[in-house]
Structures are given as C-alpha cells and as structure tokens.
N, C-alpha and C. Protein backbone atom coordinates (compact mmCIF):
# COMPACT_ATOMS: atom_id res chain seq x y z
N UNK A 1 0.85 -1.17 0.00
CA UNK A 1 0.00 0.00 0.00
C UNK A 1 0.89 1.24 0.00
N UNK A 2 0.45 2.21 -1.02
CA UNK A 2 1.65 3.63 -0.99
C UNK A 2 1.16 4.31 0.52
N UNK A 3 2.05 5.28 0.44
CA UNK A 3 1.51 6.02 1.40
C UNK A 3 0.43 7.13 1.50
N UNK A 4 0.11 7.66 0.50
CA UNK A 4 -1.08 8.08 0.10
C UNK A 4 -2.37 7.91 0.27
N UNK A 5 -2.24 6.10 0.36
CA UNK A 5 -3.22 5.04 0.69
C UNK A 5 -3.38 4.52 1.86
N UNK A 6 -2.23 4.61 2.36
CA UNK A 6 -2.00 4.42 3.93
C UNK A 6 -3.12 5.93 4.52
N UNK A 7 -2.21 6.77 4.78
CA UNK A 7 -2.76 7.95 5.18
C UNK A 7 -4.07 8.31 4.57
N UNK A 8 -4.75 7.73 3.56
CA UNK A 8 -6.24 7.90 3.77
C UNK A 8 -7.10 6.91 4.27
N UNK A 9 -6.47 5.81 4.34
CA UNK A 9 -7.28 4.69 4.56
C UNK A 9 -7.01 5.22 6.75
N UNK A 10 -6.17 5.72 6.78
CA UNK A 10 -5.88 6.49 8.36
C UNK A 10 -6.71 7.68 8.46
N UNK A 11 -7.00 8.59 7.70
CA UNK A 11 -8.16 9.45 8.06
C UNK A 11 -9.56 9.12 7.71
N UNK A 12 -9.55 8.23 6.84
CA UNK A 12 -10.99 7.45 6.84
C UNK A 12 -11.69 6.41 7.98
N UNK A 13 -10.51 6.13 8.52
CA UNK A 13 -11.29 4.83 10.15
C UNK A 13 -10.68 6.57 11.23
N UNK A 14 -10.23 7.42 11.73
CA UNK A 14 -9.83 8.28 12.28
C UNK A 14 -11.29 8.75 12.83
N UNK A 15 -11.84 8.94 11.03
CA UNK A 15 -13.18 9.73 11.31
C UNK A 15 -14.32 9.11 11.96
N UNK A 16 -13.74 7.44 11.55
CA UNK A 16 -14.85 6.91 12.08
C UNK A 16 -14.71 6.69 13.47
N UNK A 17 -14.16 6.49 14.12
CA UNK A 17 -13.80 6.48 15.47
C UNK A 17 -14.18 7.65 16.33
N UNK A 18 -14.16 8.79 15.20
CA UNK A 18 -14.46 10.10 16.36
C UNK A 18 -15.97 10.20 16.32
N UNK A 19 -16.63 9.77 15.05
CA UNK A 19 -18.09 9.57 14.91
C UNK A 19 -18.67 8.46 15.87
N UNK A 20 -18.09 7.58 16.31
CA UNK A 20 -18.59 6.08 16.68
C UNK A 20 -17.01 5.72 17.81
N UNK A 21 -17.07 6.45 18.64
CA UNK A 21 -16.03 5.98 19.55
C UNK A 21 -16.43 4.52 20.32
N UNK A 22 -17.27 4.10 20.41
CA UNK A 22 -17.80 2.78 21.04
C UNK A 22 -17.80 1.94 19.92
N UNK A 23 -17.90 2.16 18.94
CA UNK A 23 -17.42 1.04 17.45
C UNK A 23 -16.22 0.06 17.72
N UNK A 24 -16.13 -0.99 18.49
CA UNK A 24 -15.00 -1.97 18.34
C UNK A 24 -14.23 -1.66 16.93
N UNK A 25 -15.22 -2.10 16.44
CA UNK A 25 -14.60 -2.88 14.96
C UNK A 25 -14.41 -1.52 13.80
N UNK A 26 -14.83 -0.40 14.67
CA UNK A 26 -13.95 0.79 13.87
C UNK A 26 -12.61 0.76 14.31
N UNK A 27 -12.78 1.24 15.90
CA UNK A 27 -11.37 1.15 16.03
C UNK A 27 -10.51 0.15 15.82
N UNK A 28 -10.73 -1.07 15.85
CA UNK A 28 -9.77 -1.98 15.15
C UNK A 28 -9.46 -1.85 13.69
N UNK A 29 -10.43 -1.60 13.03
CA UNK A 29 -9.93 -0.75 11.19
C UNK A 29 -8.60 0.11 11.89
N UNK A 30 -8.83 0.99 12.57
CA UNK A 30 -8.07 2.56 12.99
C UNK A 30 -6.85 1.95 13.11
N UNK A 31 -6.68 0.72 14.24
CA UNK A 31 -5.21 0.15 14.86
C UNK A 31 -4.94 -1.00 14.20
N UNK A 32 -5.18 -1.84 13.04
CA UNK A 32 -4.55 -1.71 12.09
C UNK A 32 -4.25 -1.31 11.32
N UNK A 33 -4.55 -0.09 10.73
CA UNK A 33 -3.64 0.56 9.83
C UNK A 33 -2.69 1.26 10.63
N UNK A 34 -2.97 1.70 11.85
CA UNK A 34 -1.84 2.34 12.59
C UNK A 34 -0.82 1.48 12.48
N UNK A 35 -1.04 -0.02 12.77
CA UNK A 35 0.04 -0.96 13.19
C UNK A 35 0.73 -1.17 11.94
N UNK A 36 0.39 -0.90 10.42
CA UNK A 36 0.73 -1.07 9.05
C UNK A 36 1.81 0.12 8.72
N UNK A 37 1.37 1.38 9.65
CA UNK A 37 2.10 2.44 8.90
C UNK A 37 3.00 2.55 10.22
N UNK A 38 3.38 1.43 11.33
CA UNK A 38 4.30 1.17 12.26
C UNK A 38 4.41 2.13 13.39
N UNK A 39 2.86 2.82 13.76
CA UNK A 39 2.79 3.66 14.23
C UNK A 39 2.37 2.94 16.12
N UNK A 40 3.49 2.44 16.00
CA UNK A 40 3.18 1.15 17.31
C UNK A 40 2.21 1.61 18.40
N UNK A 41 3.17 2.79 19.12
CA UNK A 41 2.08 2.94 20.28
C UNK A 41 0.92 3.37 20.01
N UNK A 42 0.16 4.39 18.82
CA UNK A 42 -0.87 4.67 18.56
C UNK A 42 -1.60 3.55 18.82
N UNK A 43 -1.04 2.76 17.64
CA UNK A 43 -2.03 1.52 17.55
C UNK A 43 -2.64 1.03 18.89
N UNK A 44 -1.39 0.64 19.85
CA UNK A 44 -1.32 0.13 20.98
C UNK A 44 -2.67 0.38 22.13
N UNK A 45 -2.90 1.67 21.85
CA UNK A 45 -4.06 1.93 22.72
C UNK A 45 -5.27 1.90 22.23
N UNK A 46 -5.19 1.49 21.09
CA UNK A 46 -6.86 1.23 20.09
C UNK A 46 -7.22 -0.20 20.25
N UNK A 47 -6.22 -1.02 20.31
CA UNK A 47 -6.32 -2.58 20.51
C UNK A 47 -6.43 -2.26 22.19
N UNK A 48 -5.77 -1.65 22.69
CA UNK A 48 -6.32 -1.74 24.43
C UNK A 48 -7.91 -1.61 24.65
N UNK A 49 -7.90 -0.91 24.06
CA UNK A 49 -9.51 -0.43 24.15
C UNK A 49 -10.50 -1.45 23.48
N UNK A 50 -10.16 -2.09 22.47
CA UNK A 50 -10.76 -2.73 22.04
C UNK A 50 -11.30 -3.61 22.88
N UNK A 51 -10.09 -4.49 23.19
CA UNK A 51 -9.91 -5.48 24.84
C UNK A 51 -10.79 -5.32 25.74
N UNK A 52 -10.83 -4.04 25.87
CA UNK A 52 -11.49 -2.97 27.04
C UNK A 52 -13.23 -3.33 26.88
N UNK A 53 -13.24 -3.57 25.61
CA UNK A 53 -14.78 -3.72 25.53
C UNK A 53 -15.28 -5.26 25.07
N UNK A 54 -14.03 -6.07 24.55
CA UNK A 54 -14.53 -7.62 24.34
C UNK A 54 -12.93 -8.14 24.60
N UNK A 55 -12.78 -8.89 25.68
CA UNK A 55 -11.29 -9.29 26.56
C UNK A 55 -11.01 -10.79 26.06
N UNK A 56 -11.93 -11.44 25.54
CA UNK A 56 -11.28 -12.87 24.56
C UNK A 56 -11.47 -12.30 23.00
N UNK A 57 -11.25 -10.88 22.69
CA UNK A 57 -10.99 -11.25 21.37
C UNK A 57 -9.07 -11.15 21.06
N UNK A 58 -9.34 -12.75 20.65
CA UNK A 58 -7.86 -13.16 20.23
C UNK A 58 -6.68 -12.62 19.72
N UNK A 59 -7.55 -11.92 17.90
CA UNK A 59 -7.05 -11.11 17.11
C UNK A 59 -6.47 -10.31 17.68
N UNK A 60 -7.37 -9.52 18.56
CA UNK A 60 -6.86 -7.79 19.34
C UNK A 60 -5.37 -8.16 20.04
N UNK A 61 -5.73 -9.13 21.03
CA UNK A 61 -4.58 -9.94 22.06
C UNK A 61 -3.13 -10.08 21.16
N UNK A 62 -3.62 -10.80 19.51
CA UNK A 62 -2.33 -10.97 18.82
C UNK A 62 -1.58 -9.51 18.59
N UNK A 63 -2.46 -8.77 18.06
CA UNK A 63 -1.81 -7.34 17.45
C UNK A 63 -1.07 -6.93 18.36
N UNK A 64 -1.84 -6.43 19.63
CA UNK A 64 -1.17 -6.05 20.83
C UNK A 64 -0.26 -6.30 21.59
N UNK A 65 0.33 -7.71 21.63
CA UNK A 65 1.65 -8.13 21.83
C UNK A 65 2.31 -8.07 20.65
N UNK A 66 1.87 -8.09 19.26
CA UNK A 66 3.14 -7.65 18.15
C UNK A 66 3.54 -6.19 18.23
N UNK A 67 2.23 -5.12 18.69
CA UNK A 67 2.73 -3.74 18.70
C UNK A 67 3.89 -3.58 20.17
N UNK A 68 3.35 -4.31 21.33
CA UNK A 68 4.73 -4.55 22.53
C UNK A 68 5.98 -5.24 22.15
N UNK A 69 6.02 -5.75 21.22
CA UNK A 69 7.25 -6.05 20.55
C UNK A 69 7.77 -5.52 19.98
N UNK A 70 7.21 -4.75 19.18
CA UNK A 70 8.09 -3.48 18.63
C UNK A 70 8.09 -2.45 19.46
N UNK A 71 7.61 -1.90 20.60
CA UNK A 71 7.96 -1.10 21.36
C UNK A 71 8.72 -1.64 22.40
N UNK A 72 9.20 -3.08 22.18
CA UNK A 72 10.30 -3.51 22.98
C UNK A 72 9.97 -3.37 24.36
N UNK A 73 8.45 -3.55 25.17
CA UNK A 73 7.76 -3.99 26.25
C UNK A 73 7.84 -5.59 26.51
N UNK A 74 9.04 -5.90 26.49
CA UNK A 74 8.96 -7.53 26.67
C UNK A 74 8.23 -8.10 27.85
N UNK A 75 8.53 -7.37 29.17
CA UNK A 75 7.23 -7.90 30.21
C UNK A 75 5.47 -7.98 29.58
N UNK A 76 5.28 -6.84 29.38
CA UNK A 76 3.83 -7.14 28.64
C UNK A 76 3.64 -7.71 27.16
N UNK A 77 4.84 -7.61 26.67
CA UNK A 77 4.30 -8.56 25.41
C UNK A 77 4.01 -10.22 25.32
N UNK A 78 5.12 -10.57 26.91
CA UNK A 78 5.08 -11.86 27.09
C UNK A 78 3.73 -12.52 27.19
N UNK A 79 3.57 -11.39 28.51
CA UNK A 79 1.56 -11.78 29.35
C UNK A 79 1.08 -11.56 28.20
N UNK A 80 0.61 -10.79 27.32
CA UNK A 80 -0.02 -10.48 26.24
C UNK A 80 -0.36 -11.64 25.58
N UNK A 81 0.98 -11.98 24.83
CA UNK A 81 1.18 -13.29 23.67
C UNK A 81 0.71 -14.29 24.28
N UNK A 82 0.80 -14.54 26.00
CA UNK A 82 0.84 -15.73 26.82
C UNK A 82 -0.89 -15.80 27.12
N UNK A 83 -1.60 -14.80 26.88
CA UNK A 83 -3.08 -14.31 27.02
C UNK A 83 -3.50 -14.80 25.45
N UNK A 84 -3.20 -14.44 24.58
CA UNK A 84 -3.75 -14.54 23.08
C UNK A 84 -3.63 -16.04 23.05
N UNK A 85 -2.16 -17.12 23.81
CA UNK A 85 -1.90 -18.15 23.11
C UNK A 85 -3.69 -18.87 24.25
N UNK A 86 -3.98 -18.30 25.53
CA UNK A 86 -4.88 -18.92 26.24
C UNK A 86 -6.09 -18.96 25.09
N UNK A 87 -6.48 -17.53 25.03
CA UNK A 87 -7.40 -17.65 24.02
C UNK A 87 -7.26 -18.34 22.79
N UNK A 88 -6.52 -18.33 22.17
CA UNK A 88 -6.53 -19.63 20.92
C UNK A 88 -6.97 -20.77 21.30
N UNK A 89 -6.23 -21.72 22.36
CA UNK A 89 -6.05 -22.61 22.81
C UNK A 89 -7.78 -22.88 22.80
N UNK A 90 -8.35 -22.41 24.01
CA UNK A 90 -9.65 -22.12 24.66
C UNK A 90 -10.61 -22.19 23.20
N UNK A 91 -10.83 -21.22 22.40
CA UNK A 91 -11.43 -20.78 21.12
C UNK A 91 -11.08 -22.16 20.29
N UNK A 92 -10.67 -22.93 20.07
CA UNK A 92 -10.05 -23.89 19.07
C UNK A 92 -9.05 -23.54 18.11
N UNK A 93 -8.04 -22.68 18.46
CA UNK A 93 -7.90 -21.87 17.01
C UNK A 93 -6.42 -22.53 17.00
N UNK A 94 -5.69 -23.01 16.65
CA UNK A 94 -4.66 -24.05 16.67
C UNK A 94 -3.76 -23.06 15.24
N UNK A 95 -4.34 -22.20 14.28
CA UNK A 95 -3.59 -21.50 13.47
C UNK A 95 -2.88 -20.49 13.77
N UNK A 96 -3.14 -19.66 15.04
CA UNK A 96 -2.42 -18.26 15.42
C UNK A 96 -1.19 -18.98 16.28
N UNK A 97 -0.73 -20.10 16.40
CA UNK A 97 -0.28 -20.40 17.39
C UNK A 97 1.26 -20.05 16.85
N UNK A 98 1.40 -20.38 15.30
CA UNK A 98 2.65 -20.36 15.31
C UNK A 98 2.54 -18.51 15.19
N UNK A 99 1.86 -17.84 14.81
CA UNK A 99 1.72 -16.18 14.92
C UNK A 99 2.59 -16.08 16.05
N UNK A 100 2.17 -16.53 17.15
CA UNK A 100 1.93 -16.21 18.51
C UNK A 100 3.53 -16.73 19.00
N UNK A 101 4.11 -17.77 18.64
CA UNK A 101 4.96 -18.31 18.80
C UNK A 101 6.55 -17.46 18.29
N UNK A 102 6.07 -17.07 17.14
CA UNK A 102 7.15 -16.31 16.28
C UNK A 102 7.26 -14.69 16.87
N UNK A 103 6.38 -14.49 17.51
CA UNK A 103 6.17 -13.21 17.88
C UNK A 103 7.00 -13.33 19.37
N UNK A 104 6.68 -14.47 20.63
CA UNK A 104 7.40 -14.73 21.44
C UNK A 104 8.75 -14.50 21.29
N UNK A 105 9.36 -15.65 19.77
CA UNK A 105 10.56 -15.20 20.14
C UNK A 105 11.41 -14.02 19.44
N UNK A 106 10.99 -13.42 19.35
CA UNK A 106 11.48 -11.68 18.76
C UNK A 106 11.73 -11.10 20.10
N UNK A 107 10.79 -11.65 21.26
CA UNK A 107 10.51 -10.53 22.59
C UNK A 107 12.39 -10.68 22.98
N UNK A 108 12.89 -9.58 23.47
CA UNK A 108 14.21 -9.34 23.53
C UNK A 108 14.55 -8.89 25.49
C-alpha cells in the first residue's frame, strides 16, 4: 500500500472512530492501519480499548503483543502473547499459534 493510501485509509477509520467511539470494529480498522504504517504505540491503545470492551478477542490480544514487541515492552508482550496463546487454545484456534509463537521469540 503507498503512502497516500496508507494515510487515507488512516483518516478514513480516524473519522470513524471520532463519529462512533464505542465502534470496536472501527477502532480496530483505525489500529490496524496504525500498526501497518508502524505507528506502534498509537495503535497500541486502540487494541487496548478494544480489549477494554470484548477481553477474549484473540485477534486484538495478537496485534497487541506484536505492537509490545516493537515497542520492545517484553514484560507485557510476554503476558499479552501468553493471554492470546490462552485464548486460541480455549477458542479452538490451533492456526495463530505459530503467529503467537514467532512473535514470542522476537521478545528481547
């Protein structure tokens, strides 16, 4: 994606978030593209929030320990990843595992 495309597809979920701040699934549009254009901690607190309003969603759990990995939060990326791998586990989801796994070992 150029950046052109980045940065509108970022003021297009932006807006929606300020229209619909209780929108999960806006703000998750919002904090992934944040997390695309490596805008870690932004992201970081849109997936918190997300959490904030549905705490087994998996997806959110994965992003959020990949964005603590790049902000080099290895204590919380651990619990994080170690939270997402519960929820997989729990959920049936046996595919994020190696996600989840590869992301572990980056934590520094």
């Amino acid at each position: 994606m150029s950046s052109v495309d980045l940065e509108s597809r970022l003021n297009r979920n932006r807006g929606l978030v300020e229209r619909m701040p209780d929108n999960h699934l806006a703000r998750f549009g919002l904090a992934n593209a944040l997390m695309e254009g490596s805008l870690w901690e932004e992201a970081a607190g849109h997936f918190r929030k997300c959490l904030a309003s549905q705490p087994e969603w998996m997806a959110v759990a994965i992003s959020l320990g990949r964005c603590l990995v790049e902000l080099r939060q290895g204590t919380e990326a651990r619990e994080m990843l170690a939270a997402a791998r519960r929820m997989a586990v729990a959920q049936g989801h046996t595919s994020p595992l190696e996600e989840i796994a590869a992301l572990e070992a980056r934590i520094t």
